[in-house]
C-alpha atoms as a PDB file:
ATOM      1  CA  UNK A   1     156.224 117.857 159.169  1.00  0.00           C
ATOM      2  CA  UNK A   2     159.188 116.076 157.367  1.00  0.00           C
ATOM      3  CA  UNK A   3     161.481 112.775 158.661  1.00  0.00           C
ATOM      4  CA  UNK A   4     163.966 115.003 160.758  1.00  0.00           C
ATOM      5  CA  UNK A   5     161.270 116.336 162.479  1.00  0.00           C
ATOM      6  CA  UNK A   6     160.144 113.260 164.367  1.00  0.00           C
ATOM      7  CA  UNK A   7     160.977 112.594 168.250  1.00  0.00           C
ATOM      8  CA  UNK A   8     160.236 110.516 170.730  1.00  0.00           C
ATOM      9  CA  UNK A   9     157.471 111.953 172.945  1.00  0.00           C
ATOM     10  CA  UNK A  10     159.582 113.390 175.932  1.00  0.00           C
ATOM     11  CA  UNK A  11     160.616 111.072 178.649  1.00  0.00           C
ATOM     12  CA  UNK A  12     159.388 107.920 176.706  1.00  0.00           C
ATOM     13  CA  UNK A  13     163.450 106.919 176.502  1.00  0.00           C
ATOM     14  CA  UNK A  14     165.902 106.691 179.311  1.00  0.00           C
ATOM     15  CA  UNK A  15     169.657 106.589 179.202  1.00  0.00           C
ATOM     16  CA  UNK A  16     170.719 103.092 180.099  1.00  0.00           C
ATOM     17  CA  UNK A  17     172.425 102.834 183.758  1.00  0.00           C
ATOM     18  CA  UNK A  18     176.105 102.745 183.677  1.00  0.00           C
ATOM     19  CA  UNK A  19     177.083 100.888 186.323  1.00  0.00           C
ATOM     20  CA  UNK A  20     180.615 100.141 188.386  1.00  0.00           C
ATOM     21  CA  UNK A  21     181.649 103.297 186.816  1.00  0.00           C
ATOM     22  CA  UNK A  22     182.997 104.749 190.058  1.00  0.00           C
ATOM     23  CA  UNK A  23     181.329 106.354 193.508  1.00  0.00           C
ATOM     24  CA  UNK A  24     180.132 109.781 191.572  1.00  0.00           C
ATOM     25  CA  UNK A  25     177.789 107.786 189.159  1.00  0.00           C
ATOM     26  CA  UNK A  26     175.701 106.404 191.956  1.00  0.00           C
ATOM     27  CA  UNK A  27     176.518 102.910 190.752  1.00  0.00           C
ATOM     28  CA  UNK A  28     179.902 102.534 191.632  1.00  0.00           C
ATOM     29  CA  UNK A  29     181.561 100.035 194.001  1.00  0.00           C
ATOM     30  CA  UNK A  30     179.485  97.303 194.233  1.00  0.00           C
ATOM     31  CA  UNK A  31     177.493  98.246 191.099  1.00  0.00           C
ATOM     32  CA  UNK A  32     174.077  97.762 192.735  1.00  0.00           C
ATOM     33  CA  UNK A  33     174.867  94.421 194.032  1.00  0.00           C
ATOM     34  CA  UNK A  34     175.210  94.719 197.250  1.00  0.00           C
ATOM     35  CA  UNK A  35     177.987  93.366 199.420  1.00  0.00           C
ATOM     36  CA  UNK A  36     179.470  90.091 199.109  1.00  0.00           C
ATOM     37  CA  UNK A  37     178.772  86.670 198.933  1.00  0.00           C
ATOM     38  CA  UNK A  38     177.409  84.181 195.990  1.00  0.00           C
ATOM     39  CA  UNK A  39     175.011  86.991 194.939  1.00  0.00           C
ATOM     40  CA  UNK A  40     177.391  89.448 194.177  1.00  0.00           C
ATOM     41  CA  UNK A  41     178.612  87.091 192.077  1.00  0.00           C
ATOM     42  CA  UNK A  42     177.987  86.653 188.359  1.00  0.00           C
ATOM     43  CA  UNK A  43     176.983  83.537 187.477  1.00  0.00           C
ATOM     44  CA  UNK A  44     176.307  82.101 190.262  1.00  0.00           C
ATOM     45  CA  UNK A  45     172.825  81.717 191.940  1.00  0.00           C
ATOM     46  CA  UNK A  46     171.192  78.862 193.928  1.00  0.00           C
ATOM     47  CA  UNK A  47     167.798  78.885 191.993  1.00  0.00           C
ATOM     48  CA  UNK A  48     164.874  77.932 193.833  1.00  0.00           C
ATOM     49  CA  UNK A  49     167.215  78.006 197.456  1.00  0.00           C
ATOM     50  CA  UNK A  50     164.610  78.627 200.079  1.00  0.00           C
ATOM     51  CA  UNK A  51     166.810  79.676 202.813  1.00  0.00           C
ATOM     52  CA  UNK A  52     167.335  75.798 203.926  1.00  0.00           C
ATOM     53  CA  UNK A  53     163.323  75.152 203.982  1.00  0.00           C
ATOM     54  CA  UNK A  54     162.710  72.280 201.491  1.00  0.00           C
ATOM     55  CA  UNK A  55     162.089  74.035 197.956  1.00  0.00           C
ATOM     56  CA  UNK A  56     158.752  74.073 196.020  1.00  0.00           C
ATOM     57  CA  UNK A  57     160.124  71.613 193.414  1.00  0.00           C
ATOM     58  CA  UNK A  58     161.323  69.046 196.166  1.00  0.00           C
ATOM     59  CA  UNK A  59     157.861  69.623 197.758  1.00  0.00           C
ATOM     60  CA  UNK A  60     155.854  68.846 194.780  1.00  0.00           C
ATOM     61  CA  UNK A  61     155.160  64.856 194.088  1.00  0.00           C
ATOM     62  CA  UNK A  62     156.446  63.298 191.063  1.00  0.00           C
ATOM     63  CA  UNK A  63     154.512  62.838 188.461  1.00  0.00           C
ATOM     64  CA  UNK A  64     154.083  60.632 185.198  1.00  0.00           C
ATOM     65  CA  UNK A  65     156.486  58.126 183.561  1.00  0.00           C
ATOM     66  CA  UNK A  66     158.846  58.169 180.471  1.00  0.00           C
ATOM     67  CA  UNK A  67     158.847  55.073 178.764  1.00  0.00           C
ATOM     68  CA  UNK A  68     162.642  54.405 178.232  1.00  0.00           C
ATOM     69  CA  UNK A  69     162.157  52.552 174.944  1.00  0.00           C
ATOM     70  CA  UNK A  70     159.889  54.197 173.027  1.00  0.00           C
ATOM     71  CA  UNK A  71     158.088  52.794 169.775  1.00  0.00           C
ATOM     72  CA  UNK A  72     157.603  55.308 167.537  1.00  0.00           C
ATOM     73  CA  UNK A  73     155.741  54.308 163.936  1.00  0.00           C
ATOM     74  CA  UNK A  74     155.491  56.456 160.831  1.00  0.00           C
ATOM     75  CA  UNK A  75     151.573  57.418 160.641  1.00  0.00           C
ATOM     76  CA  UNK A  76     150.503  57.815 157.033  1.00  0.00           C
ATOM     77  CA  UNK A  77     146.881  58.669 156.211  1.00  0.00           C
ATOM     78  CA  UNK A  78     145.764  56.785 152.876  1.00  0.00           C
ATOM     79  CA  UNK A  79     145.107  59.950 151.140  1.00  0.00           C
ATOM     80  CA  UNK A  80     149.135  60.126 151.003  1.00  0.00           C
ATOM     81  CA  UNK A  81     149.552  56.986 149.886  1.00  0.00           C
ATOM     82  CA  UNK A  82     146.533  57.269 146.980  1.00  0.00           C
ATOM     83  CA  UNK A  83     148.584  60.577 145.966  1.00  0.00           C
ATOM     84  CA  UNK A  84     152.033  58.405 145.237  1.00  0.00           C
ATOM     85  CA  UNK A  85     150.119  55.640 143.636  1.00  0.00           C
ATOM     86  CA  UNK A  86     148.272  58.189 141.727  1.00  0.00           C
ATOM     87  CA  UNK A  87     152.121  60.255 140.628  1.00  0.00           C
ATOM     88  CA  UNK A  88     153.536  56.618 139.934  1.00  0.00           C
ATOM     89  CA  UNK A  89     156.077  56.588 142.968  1.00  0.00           C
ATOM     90  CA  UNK A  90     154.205  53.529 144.384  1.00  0.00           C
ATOM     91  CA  UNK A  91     154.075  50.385 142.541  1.00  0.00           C
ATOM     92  CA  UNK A  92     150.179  48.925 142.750  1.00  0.00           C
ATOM     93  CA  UNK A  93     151.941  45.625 141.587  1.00  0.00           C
ATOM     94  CA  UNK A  94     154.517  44.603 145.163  1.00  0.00           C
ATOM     95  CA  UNK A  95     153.069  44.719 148.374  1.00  0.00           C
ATOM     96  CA  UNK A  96     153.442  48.282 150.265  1.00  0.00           C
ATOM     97  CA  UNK A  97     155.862  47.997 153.127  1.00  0.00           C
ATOM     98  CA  UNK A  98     157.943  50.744 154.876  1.00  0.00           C
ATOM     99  CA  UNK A  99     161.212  50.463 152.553  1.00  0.00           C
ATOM    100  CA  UNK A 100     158.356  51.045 149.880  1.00  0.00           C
ATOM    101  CA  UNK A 101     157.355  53.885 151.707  1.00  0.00           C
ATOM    102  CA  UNK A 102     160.569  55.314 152.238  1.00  0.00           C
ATOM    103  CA  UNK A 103     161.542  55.012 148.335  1.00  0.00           C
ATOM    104  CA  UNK A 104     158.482  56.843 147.074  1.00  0.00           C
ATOM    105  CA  UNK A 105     159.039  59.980 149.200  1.00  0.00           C
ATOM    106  CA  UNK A 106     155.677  59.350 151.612  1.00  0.00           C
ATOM    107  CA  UNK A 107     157.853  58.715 155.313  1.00  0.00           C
ATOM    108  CA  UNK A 108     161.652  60.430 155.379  1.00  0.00           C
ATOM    109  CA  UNK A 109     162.805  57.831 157.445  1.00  0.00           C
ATOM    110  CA  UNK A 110     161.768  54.344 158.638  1.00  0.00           C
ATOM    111  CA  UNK A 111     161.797  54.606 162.769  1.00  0.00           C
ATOM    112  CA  UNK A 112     159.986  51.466 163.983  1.00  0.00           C
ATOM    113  CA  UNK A 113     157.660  50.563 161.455  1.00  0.00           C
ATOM    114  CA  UNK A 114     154.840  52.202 159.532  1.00  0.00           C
ATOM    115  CA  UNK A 115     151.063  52.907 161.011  1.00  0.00           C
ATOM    116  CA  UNK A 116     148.220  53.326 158.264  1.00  0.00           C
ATOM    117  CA  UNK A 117     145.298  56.082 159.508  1.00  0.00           C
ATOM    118  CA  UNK A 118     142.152  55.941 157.575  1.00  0.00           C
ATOM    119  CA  UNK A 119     141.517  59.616 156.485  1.00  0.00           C
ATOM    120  CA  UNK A 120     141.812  60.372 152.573  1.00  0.00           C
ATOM    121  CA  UNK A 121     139.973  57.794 150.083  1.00  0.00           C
ATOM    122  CA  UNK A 122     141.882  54.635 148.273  1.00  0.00           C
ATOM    123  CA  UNK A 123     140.853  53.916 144.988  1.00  0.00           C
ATOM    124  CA  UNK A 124     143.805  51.237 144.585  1.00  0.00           C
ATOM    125  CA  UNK A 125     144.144  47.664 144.988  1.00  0.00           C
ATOM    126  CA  UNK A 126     147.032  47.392 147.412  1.00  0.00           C
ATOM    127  CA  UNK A 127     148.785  44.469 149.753  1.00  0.00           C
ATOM    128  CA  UNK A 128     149.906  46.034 152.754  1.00  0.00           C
ATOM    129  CA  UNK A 129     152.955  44.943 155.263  1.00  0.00           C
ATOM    130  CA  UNK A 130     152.727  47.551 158.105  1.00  0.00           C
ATOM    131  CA  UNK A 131     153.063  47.381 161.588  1.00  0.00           C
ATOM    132  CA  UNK A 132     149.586  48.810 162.373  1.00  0.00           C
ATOM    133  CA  UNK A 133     146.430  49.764 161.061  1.00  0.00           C
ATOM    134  CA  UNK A 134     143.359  51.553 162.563  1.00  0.00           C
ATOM    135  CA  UNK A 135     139.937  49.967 161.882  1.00  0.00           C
ATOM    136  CA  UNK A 136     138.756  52.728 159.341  1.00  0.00           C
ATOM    137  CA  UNK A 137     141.419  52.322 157.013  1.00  0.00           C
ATOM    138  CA  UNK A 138     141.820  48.240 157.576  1.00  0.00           C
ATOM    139  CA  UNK A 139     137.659  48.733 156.435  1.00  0.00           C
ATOM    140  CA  UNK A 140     139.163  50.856 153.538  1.00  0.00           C
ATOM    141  CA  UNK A 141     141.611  48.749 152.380  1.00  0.00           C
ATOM    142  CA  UNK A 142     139.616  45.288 152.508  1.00  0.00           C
ATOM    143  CA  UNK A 143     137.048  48.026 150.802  1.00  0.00           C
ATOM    144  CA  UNK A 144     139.165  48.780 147.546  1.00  0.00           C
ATOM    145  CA  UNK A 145     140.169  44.925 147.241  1.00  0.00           C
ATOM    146  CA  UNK A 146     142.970  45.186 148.852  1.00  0.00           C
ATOM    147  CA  UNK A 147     144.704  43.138 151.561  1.00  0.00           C
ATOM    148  CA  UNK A 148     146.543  44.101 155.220  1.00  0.00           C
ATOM    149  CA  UNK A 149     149.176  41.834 156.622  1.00  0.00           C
ATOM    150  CA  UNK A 150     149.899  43.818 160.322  1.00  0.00           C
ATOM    151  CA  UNK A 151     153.383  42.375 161.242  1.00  0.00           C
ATOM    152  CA  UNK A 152     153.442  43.711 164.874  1.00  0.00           C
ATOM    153  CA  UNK A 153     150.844  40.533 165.236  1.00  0.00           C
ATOM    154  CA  UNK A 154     152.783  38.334 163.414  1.00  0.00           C
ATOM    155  CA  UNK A 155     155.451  38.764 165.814  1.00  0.00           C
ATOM    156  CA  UNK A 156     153.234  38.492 168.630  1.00  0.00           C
ATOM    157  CA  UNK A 157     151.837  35.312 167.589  1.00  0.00           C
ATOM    158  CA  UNK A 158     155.385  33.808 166.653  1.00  0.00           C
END
């Protein structure tokens, strides 16, 4: 058996349909479409038209709610952060906020604020200025010496 020598098994592989190729093809005229009207049409369909009885999708309650404004904070484990502290992008010496952050490569872009998650291990002593903390890594920080100043109750309580 060489290359040239290999087929398809037999009728695996039909000839695509021509169609609107004129009444001897089979598919001529209307080109399997039918007659007239918005579905003979390209283009053009009414999806989910149930012949005038109220659609599925008009049925169906609404459900759930899209905040319109949404908060969105950078969440940064302190494993990250121990790794830029560790490479010398972070200063140990000024407190870490989210311009910090943002200059030593850890978010790519500020959005609303910064969130610190507790997973990783900090061996640093570092002030904090962030928006939010969970209680793991606030126990973490206050662990390593360090301090947390959450701003998003600072505002609350100005």
């Amino acid at each position: 058996m060489k290359l040239n020598d290999i087929r398809d098994n037999p009728g695996s592989s039909k000839n695509k349909m021509r169609i609107g190729r004129g009444i001897g093809s089979g598919k001529g005229k209307t080109g399997g479409r039918g007659g007239k009207g918005q579905t003979a049409r390209s283009g053009v369909r009414i999806n989910g038209f149930e012949g005038g009885q109220m659609p599925l999708h008009r049925r169906l309650p609404k459900r759930g709610f899209n905040v319109p404004n949404p908060v969105t904070y950078n969440e940064v484990n302190l494993g990250r952060i121990q790794e830029a502290v560790d490479a010398g992008r972070l200063d140990v010496a000024q407190p870490v906020t989210i311009a910090a952050l943002v200059a030593a490569g850890v978010c790519s872009k500020a959005r609303d604020g910064v969130r610190i998650l507790g997973m990783g291990e900090l061996k640093a002593k570092l002030a904090f200025e962030v928006d939010g903390a969970s209680k793991s890594a606030q126990a973490a920080i206050e662990k390593a010496g360090g301090s947390i100043k959450l701003l998003a109750q600072a505002a609350a309580e100005a």
